[in-house]
N, C-alpha and C. Protein backbone atom coordinates (compact mmCIF):
# COMPACT_ATOMS: atom_id res chain seq x y z
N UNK A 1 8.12 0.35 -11.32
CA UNK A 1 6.76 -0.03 -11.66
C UNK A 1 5.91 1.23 -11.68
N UNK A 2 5.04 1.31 -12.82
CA UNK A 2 4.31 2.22 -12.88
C UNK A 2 2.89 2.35 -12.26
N UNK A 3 2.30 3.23 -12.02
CA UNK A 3 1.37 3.06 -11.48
C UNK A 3 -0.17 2.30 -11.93
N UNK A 4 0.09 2.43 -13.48
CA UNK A 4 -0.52 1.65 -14.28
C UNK A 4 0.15 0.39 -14.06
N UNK A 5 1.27 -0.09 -14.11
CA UNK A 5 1.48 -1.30 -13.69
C UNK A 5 0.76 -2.26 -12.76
N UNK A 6 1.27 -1.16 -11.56
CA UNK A 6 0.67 -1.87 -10.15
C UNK A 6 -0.74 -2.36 -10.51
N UNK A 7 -0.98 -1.24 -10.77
CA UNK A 7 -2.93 -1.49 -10.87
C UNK A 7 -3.68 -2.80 -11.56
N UNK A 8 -2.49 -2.74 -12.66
CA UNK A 8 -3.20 -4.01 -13.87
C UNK A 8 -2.48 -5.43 -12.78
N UNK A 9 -1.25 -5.22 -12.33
CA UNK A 9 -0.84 -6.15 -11.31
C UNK A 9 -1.88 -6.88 -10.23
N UNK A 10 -2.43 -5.62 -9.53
CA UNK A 10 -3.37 -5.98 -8.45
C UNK A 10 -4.63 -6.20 -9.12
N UNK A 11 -5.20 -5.95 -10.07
CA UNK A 11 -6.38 -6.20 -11.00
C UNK A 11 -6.53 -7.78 -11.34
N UNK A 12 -4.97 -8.42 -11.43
CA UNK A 12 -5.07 -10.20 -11.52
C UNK A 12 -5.85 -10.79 -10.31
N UNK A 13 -6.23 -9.78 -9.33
CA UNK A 13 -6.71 -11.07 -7.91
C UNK A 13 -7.78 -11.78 -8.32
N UNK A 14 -8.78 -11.09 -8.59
CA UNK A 14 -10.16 -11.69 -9.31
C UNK A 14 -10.78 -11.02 -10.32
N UNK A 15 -11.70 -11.59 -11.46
CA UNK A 15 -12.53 -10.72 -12.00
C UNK A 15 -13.45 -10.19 -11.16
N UNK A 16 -13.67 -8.27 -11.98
CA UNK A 16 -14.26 -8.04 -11.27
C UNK A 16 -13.50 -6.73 -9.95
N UNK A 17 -12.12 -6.83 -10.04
CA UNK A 17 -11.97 -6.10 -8.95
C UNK A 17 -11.14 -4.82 -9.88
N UNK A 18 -11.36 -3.66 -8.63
CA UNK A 18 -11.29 -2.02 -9.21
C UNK A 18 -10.03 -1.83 -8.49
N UNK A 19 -9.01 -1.00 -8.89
CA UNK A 19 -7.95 -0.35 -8.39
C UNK A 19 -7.90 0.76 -8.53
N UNK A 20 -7.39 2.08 -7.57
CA UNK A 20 -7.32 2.66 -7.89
C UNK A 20 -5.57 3.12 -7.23
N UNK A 21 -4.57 3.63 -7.87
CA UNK A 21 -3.26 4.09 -7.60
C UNK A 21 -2.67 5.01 -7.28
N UNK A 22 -2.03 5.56 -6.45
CA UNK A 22 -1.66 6.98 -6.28
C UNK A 22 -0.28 6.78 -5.83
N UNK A 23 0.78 7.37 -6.86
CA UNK A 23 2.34 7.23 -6.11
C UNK A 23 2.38 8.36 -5.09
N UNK A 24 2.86 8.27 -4.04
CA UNK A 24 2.81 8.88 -2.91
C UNK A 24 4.31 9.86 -2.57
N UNK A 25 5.03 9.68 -3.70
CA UNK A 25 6.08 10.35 -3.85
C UNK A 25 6.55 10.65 -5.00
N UNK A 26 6.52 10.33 -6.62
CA UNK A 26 6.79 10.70 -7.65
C UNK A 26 8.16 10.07 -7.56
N UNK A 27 8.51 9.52 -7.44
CA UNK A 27 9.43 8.13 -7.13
C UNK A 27 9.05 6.92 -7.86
N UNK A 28 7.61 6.18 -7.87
CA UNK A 28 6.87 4.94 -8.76
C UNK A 28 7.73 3.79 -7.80
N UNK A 29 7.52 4.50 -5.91
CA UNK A 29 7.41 2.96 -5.29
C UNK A 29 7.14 3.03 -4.33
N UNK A 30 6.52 3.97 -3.80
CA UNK A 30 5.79 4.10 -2.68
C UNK A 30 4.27 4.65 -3.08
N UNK A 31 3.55 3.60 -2.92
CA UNK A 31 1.92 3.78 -3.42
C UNK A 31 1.15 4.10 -2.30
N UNK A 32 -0.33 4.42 -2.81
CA UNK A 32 -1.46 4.25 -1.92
C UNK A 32 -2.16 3.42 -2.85
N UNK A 33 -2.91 2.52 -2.46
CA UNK A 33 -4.04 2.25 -3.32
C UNK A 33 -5.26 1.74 -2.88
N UNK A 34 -6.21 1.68 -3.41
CA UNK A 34 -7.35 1.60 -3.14
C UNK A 34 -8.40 0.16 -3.97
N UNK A 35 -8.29 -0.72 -3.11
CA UNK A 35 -8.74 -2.15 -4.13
C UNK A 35 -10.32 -2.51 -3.94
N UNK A 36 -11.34 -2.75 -4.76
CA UNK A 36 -12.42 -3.12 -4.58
C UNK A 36 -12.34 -4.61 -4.97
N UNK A 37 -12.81 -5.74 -4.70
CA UNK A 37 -12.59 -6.71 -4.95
C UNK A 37 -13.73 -7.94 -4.22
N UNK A 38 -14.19 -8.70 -5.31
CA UNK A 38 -15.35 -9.59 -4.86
C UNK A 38 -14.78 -10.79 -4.16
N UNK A 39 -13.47 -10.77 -4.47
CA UNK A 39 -12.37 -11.88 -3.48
C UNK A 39 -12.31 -11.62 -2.10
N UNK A 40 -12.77 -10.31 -1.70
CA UNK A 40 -12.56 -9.94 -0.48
C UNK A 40 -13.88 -10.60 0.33
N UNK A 41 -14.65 -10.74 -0.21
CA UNK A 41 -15.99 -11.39 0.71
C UNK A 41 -15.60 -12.54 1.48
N UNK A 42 -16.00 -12.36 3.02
CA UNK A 42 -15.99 -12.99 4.02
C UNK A 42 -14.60 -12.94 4.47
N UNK A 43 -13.56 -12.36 4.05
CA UNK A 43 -12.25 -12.21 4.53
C UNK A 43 -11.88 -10.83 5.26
N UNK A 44 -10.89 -11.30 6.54
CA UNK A 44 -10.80 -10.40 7.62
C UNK A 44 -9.90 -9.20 6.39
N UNK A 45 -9.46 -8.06 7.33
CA UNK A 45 -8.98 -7.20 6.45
C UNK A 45 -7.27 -7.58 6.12
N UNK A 46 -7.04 -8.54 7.47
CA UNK A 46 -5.69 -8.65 7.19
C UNK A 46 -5.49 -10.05 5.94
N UNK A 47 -6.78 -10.79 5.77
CA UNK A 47 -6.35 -11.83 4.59
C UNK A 47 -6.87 -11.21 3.54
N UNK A 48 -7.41 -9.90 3.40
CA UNK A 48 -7.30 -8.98 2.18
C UNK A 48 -6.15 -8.34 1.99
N UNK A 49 -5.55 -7.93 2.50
CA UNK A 49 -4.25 -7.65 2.58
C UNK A 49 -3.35 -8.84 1.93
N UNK A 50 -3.24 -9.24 2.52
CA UNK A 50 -2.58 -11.10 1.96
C UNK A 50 -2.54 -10.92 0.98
N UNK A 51 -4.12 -10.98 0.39
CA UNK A 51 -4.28 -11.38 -0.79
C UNK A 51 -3.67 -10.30 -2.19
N UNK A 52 -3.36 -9.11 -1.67
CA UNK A 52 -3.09 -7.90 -2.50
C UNK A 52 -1.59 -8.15 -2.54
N UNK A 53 -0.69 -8.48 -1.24
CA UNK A 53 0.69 -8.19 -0.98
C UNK A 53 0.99 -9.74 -1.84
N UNK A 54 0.00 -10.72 -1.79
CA UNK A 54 0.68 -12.30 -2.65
C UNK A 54 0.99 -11.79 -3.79
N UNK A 55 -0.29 -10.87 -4.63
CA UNK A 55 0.11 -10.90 -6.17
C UNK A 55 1.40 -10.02 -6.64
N UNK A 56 2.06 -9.23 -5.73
CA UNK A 56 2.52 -8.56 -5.57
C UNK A 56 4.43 -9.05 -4.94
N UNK A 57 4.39 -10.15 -4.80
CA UNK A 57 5.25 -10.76 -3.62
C UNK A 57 6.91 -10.21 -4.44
N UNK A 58 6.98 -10.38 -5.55
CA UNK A 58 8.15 -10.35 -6.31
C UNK A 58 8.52 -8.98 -6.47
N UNK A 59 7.47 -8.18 -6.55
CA UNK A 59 7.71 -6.62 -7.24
C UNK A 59 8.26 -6.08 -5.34
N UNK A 60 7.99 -6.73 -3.98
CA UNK A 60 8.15 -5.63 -3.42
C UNK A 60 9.44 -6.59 -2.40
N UNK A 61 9.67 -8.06 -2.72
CA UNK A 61 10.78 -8.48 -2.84
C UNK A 61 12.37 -7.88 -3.62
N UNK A 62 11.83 -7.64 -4.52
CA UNK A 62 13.32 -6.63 -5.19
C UNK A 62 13.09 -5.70 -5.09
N UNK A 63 12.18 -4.72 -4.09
CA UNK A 63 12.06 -3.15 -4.10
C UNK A 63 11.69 -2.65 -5.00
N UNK A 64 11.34 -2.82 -6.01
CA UNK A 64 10.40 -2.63 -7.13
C UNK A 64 9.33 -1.37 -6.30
N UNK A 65 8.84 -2.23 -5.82
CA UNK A 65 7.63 -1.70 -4.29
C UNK A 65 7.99 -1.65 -3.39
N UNK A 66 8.34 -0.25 -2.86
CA UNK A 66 9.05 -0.07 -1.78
C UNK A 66 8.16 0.18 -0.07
N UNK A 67 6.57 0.46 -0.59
CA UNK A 67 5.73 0.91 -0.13
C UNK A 67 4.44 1.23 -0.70
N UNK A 68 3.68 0.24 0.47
CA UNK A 68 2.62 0.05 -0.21
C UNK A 68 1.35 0.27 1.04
N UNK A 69 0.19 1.47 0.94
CA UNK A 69 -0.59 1.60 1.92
C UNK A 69 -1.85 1.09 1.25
N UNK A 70 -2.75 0.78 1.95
CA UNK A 70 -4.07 -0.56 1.10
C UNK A 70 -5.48 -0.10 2.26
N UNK A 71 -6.30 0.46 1.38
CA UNK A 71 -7.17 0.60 1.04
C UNK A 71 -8.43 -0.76 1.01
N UNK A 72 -8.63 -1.97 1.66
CA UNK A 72 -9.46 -2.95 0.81
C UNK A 72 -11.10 -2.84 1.25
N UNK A 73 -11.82 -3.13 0.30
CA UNK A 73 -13.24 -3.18 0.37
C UNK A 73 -14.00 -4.58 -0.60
N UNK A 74 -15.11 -4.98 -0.59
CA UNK A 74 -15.81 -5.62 -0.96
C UNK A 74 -16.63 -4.66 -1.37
N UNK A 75 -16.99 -4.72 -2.65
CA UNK A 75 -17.76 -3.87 -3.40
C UNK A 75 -19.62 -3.68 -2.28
N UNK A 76 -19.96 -3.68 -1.86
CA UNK A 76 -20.55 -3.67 -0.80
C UNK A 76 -20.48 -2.91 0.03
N UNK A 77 -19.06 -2.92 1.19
CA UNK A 77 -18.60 -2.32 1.65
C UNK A 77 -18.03 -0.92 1.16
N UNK A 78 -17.80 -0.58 -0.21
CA UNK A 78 -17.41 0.44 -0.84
C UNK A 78 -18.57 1.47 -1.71
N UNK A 79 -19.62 0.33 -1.52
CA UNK A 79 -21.05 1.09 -1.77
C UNK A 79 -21.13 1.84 -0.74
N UNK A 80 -21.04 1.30 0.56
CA UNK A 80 -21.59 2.34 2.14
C UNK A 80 -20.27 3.31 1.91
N UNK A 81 -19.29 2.69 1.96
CA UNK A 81 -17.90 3.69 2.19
C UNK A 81 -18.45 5.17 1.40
N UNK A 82 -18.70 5.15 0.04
CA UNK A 82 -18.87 6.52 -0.44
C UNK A 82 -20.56 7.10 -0.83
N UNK A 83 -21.08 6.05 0.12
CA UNK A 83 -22.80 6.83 0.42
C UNK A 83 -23.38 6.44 -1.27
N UNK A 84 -23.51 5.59 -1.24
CA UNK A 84 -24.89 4.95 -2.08
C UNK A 84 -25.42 4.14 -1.80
């Protein structure tokens, strides 16, 4: 999976949400990524998580995705995160 993959992958959670991807080895299966998402409102960080690893369930079931570090915010929360 490419990293464009993942991204348009994790981009299905809701309209509206930002990805950003970084393969963490030049391998294309151990990621970082970084999700903004209006789905995330009122949810702890671990049912944001959930919600990233559900759309995801098949690609890291066959190792597709071998590794995956997550980043989640509510666009809100990602306003303060980088000072605006």
């Amino acid at each position: 999976m490419t990293p464009d993959q993942l991204k348009a992958r994790i981009e299905t959670i809701a309209p509206g949400t930002n990805v950003e991807v970084m393969d963490l080895t030049g391998t294309q299966d151990h990621y970082q990524a970084v999700v903004v998402s209006p789905a995330f409102q009122g949810k702890m960080m671990i049912e944001q998580h959930r919600l990233v690893f559900g759309v995801l369930q098949s690609e890291i079931d066959s190792g597709e995705v071998h590794a995956l570090t997550l980043k989640t915010f509510t666009p809100d929360q990602y306003k303060k995160f980088i000072g605006e």
